[in-house]
C-alpha atoms as a PDB file:
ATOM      1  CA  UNK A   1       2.488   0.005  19.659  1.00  0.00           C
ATOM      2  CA  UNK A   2      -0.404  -1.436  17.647  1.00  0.00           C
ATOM      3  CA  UNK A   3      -3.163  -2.770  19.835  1.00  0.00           C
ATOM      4  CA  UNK A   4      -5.200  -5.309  16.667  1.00  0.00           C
ATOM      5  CA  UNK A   5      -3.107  -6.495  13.707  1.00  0.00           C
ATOM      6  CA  UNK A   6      -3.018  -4.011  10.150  1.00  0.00           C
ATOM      7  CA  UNK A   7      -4.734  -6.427   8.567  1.00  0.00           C
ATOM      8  CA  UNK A   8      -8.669  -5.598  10.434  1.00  0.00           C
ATOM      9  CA  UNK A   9      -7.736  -1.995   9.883  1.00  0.00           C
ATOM     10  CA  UNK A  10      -4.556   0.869  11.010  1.00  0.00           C
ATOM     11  CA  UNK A  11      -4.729   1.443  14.870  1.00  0.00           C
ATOM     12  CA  UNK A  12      -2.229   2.343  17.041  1.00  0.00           C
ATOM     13  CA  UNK A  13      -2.102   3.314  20.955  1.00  0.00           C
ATOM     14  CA  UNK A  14      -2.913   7.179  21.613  1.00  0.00           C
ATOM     15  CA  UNK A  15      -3.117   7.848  25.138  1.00  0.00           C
ATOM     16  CA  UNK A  16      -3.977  11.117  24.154  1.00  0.00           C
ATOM     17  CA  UNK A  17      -6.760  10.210  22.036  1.00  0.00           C
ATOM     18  CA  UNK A  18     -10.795  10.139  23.517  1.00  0.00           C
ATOM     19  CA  UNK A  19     -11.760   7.842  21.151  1.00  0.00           C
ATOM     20  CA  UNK A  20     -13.135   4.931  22.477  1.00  0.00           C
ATOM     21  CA  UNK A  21     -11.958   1.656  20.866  1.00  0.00           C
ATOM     22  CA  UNK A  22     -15.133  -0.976  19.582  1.00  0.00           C
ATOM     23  CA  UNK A  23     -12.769  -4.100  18.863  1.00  0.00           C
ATOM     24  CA  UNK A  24     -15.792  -5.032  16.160  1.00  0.00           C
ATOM     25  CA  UNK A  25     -15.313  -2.318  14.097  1.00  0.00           C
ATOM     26  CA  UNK A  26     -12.604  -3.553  12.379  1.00  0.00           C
ATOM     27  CA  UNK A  27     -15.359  -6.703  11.300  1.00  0.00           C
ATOM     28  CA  UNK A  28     -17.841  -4.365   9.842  1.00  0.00           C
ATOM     29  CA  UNK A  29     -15.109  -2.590   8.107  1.00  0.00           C
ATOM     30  CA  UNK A  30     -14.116  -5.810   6.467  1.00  0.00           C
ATOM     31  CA  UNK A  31     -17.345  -5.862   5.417  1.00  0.00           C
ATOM     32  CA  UNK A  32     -18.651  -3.497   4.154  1.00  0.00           C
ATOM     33  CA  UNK A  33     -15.712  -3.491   1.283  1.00  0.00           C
ATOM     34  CA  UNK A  34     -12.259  -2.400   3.053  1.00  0.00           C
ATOM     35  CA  UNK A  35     -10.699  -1.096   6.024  1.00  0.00           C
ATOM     36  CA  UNK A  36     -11.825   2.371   5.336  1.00  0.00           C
ATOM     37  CA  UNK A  37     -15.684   1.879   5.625  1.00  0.00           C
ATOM     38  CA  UNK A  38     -15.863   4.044   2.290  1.00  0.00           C
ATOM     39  CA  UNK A  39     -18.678   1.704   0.612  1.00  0.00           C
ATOM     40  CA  UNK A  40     -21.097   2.260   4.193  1.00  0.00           C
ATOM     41  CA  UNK A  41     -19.999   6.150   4.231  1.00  0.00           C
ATOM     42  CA  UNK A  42     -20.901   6.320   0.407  1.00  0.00           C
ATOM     43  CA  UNK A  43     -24.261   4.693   0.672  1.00  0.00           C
ATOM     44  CA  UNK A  44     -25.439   6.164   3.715  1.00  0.00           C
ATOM     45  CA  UNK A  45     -24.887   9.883   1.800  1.00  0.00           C
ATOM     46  CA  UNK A  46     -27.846   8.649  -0.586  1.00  0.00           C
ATOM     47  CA  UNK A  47     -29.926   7.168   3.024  1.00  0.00           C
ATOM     48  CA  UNK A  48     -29.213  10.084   4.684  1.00  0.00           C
ATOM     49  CA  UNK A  49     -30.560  12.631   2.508  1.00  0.00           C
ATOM     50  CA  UNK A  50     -33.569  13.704   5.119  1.00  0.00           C
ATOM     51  CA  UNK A  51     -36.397  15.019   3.128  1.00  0.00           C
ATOM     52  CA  UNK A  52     -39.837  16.088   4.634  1.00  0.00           C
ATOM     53  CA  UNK A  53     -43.047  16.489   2.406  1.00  0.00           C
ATOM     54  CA  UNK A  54     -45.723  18.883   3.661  1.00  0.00           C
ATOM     55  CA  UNK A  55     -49.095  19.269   2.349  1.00  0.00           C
ATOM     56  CA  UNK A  56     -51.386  22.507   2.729  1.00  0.00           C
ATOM     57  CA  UNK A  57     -54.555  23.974   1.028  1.00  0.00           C
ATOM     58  CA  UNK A  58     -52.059  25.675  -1.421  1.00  0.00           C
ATOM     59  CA  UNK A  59     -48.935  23.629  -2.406  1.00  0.00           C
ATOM     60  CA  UNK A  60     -46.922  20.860  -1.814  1.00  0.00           C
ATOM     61  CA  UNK A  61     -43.505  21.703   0.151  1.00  0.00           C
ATOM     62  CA  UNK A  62     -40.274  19.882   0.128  1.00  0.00           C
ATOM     63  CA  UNK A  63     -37.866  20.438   2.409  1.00  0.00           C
ATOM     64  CA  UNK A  64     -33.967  18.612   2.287  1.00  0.00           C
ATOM     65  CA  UNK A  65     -30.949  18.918   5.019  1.00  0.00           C
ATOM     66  CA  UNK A  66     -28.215  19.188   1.927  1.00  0.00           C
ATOM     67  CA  UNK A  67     -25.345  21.309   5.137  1.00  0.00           C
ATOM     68  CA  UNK A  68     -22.792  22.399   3.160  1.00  0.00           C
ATOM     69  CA  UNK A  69     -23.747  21.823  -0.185  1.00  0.00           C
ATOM     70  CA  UNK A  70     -24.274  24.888  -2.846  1.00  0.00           C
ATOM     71  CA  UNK A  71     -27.692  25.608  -5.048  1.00  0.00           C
ATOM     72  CA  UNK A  72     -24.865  24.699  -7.705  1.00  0.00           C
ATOM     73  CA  UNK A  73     -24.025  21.575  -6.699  1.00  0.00           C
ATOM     74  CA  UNK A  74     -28.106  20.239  -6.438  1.00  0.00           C
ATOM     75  CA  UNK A  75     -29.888  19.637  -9.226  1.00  0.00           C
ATOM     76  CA  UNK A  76     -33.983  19.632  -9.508  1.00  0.00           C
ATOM     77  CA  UNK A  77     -35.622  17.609 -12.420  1.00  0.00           C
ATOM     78  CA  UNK A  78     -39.473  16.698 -13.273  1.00  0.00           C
ATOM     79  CA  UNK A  79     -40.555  14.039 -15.194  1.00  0.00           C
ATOM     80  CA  UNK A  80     -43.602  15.549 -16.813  1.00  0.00           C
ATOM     81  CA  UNK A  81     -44.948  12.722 -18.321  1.00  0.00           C
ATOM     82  CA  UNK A  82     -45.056  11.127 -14.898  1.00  0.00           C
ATOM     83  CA  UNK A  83     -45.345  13.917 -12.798  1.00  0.00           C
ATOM     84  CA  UNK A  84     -42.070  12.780 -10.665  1.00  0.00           C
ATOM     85  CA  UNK A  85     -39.959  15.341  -8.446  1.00  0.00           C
ATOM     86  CA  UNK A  86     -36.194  14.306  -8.646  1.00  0.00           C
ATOM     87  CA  UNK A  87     -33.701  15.767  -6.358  1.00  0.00           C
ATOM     88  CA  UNK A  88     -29.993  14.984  -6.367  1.00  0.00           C
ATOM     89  CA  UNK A  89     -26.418  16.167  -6.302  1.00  0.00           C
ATOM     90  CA  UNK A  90     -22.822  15.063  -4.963  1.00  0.00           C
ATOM     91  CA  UNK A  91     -21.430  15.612  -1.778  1.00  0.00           C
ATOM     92  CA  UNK A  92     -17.778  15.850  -2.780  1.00  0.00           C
ATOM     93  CA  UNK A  93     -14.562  14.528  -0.650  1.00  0.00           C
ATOM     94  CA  UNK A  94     -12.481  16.944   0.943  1.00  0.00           C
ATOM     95  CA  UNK A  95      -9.056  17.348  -0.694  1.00  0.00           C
ATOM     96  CA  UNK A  96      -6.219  15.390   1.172  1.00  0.00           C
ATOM     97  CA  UNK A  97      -3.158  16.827   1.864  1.00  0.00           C
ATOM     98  CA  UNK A  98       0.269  14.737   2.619  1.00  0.00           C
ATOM     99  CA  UNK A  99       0.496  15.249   5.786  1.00  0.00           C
ATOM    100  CA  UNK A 100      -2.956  15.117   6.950  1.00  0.00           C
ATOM    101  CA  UNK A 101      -4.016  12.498   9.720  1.00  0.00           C
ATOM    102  CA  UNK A 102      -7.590  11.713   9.705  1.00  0.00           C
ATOM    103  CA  UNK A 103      -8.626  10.441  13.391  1.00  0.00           C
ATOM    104  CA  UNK A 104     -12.728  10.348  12.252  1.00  0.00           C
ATOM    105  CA  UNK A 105     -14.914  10.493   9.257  1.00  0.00           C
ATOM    106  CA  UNK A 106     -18.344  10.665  10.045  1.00  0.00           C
ATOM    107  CA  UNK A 107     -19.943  13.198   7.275  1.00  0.00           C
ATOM    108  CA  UNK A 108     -21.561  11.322   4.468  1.00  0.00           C
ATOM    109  CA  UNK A 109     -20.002  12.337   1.057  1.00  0.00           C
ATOM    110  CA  UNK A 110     -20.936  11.063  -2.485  1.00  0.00           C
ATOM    111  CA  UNK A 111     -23.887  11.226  -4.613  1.00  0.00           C
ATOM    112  CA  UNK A 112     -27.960  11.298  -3.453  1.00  0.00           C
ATOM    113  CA  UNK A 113     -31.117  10.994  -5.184  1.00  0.00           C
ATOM    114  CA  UNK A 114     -34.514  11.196  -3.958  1.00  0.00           C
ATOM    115  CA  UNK A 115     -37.995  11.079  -6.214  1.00  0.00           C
ATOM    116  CA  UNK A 116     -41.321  11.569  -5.420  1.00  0.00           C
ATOM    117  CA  UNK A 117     -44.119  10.943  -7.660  1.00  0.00           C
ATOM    118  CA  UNK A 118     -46.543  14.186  -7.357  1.00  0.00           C
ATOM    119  CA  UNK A 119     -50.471  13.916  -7.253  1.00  0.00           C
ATOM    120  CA  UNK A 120     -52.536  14.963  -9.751  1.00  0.00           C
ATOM    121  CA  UNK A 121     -53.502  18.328  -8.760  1.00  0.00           C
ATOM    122  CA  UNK A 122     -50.050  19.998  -9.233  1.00  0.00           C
ATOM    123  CA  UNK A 123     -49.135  23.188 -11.490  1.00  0.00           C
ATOM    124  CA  UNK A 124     -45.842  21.637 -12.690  1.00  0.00           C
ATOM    125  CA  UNK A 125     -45.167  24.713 -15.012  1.00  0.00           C
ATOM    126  CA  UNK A 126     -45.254  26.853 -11.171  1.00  0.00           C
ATOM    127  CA  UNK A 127     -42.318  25.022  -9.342  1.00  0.00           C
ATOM    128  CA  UNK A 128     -39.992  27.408  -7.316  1.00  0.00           C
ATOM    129  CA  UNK A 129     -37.123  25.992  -5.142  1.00  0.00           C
ATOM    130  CA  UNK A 130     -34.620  28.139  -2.961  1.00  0.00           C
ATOM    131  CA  UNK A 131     -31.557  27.157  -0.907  1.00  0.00           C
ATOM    132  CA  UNK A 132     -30.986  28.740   2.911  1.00  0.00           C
ATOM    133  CA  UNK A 133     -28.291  27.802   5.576  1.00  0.00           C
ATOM    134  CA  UNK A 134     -28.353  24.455   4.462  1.00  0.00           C
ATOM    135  CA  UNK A 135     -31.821  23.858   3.669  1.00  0.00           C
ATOM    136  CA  UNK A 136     -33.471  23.136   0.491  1.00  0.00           C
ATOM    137  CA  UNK A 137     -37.295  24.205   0.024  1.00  0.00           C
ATOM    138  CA  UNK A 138     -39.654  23.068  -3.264  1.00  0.00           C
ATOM    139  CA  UNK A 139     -42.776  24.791  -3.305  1.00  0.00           C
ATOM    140  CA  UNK A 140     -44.951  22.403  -5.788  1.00  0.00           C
ATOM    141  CA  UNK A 141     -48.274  24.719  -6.081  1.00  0.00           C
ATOM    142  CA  UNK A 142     -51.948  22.920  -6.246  1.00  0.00           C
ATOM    143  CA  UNK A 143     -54.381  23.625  -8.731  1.00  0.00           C
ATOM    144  CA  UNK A 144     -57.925  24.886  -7.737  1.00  0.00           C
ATOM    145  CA  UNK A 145     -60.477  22.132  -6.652  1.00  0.00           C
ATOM    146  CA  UNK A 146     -62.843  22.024  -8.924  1.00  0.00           C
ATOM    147  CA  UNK A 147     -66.041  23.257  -7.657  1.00  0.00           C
ATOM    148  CA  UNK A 148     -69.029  21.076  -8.620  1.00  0.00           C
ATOM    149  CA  UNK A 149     -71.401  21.884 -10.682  1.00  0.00           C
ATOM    150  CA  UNK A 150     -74.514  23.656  -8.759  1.00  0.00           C
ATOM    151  CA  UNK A 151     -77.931  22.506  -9.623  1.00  0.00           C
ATOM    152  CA  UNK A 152     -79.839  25.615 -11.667  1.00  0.00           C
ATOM    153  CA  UNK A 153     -83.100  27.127 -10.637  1.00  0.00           C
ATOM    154  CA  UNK A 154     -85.912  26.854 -13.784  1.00  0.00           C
ATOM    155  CA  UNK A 155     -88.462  29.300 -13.711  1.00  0.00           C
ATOM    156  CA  UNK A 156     -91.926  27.826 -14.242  1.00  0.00           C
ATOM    157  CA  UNK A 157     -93.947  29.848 -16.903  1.00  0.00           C
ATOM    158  CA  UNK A 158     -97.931  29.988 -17.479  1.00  0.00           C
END
């Protein structure tokens, strides 16, 4: 028993389901580029990459949400000349069997990017970046301040 026409998306009656129905869905759906809502899930994977930047006396520290992603499947690039931090990779879609029914996709999947132009006083040549439970960390060291120069005593003579 279908409960909104095929047309502003596939529903049918589950009175087993605990999904709650938002008759406007279907609209935003249509809008965003199809029934399936891929174009919104797709962009929101490149939104949704959650990145922090901390600052202390000794480096600059990146830290990314990528759950379920591998250090294989994120890639870490500098710019040099510009002194820009890239990070990126590709959530990928889960394989689909035949008789699989999807009730909700929520996870964002496709590709993400993220740059961040570094300040001056970086050691580029010193970046280190690990991978734990889900979390990426970038440890961007900091050159020494410079100290400045001290005035020098002159002894008189005579």
């Amino acid at each position: 028993m279908s409960i909104i026409p095929s047309f502003l998306g596939r529903r049918s009656l589950d009175p087993f389901s605990l999904e709650v129905w938002d008759p406007f869905q279907a609209f935003t759906d249509l809008a965003s580029g199809g029934p399936s809502g891929q174009f919104v899930r797709e962009t929101s994977a490149v939104a949704n990459t959650q990145i922090d930047w901390k600052e202390t006396p000794e480096a600059h520290i990146f830290k990314a949400d990528l759950p379920g992603l591998k250090k294989e499947e994120v890639k870490i690039e500098l710019e040099e000349g510009q002194r820009v931090l890239q990070i990126s990779g590709e959530r990928s879609k889960e394989e689909e069997e035949k008789n699989d029914k999807w009730h909700r996709i929520e996870r964002s999947r496709g590709k993400f990017l993220r740059r961040f132009r570094l300040p001056e006083n970086v050691k580029v040549e010193e970046i280190k970046a690990s991978m734990e439970n889900g979390v990426l960390t970038v440890t961007v060291p900091k050159q020494a301040e410079p100290q400045p120069p001290q005035p020098k005593s002159i002894e008189i003579s005579g």
